[in-house]
Protein backbone atom coordinates (compact mmCIF):
# COMPACT_ATOMS: atom_id res chain seq x y z
CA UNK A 1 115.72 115.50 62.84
CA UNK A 2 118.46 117.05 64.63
CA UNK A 3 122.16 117.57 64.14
CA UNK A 4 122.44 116.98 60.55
CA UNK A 5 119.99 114.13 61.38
CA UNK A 6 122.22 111.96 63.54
CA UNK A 7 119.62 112.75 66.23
CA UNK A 8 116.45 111.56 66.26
CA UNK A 9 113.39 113.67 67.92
CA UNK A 10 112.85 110.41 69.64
CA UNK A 11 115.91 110.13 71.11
CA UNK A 12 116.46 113.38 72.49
CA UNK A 13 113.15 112.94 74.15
CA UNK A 14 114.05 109.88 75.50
CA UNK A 15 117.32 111.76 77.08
CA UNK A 16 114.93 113.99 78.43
CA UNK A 17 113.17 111.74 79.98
CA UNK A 18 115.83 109.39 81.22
CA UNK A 19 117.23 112.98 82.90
CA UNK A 20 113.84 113.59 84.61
CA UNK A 21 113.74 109.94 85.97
CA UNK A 22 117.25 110.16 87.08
CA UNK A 23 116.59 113.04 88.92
CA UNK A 24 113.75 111.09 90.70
CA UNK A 25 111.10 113.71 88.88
CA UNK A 26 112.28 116.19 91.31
CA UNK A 27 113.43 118.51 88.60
CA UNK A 28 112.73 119.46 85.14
CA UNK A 29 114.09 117.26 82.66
CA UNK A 30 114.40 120.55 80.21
CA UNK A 31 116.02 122.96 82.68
CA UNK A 32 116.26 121.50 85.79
CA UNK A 33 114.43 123.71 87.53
CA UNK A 34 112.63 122.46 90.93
CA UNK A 35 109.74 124.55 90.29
CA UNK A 36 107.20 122.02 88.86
CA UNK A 37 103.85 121.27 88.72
CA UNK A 38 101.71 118.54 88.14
CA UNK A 39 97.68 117.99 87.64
CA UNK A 40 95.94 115.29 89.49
CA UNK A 41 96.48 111.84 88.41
CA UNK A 42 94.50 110.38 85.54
CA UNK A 43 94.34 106.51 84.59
CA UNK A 44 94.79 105.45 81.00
CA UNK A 45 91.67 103.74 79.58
CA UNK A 46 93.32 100.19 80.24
CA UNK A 47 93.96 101.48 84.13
CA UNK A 48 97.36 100.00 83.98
CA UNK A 49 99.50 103.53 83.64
CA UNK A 50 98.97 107.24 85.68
CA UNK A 51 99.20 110.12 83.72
CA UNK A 52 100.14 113.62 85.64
CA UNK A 53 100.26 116.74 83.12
CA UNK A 54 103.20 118.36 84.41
CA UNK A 55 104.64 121.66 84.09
CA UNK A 56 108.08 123.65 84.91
CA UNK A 57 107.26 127.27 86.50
CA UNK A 58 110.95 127.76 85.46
CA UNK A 59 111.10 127.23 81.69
CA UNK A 60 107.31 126.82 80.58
CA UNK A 61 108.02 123.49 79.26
CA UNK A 62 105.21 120.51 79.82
CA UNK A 63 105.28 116.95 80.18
CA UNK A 64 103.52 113.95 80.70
CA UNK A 65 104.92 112.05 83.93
CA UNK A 66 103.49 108.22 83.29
CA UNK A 67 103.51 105.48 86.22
CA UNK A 68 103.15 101.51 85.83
CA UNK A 69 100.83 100.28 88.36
CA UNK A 70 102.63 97.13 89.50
CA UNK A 71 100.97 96.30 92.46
CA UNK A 72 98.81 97.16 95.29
CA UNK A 73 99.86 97.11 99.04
CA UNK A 74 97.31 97.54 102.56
CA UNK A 75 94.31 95.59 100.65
CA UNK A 76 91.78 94.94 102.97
CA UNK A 77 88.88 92.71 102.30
CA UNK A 78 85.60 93.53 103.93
CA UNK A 79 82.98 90.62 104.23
CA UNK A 80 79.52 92.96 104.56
CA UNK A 81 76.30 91.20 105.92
CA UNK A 82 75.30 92.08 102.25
CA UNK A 83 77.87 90.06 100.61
CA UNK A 84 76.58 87.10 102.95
CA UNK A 85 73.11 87.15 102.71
CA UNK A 86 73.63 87.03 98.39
CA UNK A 87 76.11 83.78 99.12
CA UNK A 88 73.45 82.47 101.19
CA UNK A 89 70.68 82.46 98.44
CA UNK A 90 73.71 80.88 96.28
CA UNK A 91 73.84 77.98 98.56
CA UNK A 92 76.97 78.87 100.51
CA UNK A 93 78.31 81.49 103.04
CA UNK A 94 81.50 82.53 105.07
CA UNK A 95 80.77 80.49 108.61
CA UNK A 96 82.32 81.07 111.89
CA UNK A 97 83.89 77.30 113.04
CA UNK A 98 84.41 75.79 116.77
CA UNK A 99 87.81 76.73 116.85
CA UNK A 100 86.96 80.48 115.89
CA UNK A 101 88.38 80.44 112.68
CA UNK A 102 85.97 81.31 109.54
CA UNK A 103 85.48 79.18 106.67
CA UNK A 104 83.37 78.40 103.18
CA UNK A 105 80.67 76.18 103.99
CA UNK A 106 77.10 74.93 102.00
CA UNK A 107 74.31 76.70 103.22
CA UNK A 108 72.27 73.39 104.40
CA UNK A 109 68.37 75.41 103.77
CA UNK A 110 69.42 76.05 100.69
CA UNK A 111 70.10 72.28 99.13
CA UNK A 112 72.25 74.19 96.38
CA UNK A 113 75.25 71.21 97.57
CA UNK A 114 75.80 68.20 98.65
CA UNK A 115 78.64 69.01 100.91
CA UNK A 116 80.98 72.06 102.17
CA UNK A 117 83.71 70.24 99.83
CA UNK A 118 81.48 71.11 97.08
CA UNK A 119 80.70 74.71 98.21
CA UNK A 120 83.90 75.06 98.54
CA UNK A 121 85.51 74.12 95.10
CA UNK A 122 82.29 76.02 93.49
CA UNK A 123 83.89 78.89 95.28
CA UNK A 124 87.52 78.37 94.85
CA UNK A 125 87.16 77.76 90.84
CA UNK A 126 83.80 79.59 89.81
CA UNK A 127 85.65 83.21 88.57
CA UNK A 128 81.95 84.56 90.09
CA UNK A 129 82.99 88.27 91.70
CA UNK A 130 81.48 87.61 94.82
CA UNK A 131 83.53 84.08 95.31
CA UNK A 132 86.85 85.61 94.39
CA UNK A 133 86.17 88.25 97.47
CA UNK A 134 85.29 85.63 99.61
CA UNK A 135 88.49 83.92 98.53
CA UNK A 136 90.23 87.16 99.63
CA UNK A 137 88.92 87.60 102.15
CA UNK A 138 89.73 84.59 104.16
CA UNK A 139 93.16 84.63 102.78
CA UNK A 140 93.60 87.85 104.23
CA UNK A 141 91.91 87.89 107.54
C-alpha cells in the first residue's frame, strides 16, 4: 500500500505505465529519461503478446514493454511444386485455366472426385493445412 493505503501498488503501476504509453515508449515511465533499452522480442507461450525486457540507462529501473499482435500485413502465399505434387496424390491441385487465371481442380489420374466442384468444397471446408494455403493462396495472388 501507499499513502496511508489510498494507493494501491497496482495502481501506481498502472500510472506508470499509462505514462510510458503516453509517451509513445519513447521515455521512461519512472524518470523520463530517453535513455532506454530493450532486449529482443520474446512471444508469450500463447504467441498472442511480445515481451521486450526493458531498461532506463537513466534511473536503473526495468520493465516489461508487452504488444498485442492484432494482425499481420505483406502476407504472401507461396504455392511450391512441393505443396502441389502432395495435393496431387490427394486428388486435387492448383491448375492454370484458358483464361490464365489459376484455380482448384480434381486431379482426373487420381479418381479421388467426381468433379472439380467436389475438389473444390473438399478444399474450401476440409480445415487440412495444406487446403487452407491453397485457399490463401489464390485469394491472394
Amino acid at each position: 500500500m501507499f499513502m496511508n493505503g489510498t494507493i494501491s501498488n497496482a495502481d501506481i503501476a498502472n500510472h506508470f505505465s499509462q505514462r510510458y504509453v503516453a509517451a509513445n515508449a519513447a521515455a521512461c515511465p519512472v524518470c523520463g529519461h530517453s535513455d532506454i533499452e530493450a532486449d529482443p522480442h520474446n512471444h508469450s507461450p500463447d504467441h498472442k503478446h511480445i515481451h521486450h525486457f526493458c531498461e532506463c540507462h537513466g534511473c536503473g529501473s526495468t520493465w516489461t514493454e508487452v504488444f498485442v499482435v492484432e494482425s499481420v500485413t505483406g502476407l504472401n502465399v507461396k504455392w511450391t511444386s512441393a505443396d502441389q505434387t502432395e495435393a496431387l496424390r490427394q486428388g486435387w491441385g492448383i491448375f492454370a485455366t484458358d483464361d490464365g487465371m489459376e484455380e482448384i481442380q480434381r486431379h482426373d489420374e487420381a479418381e479421388v472426385f467426381d468433379c472439380d466442384n467436389a475438389a473444390r468444397h473438399h478444399v474450401l471446408y476440409s480445415g487440412v493445412a495444406l487446403c487452407r494455403k491453397a485457399v490463401a493462396y489464390l485469394q491472394l495472388n
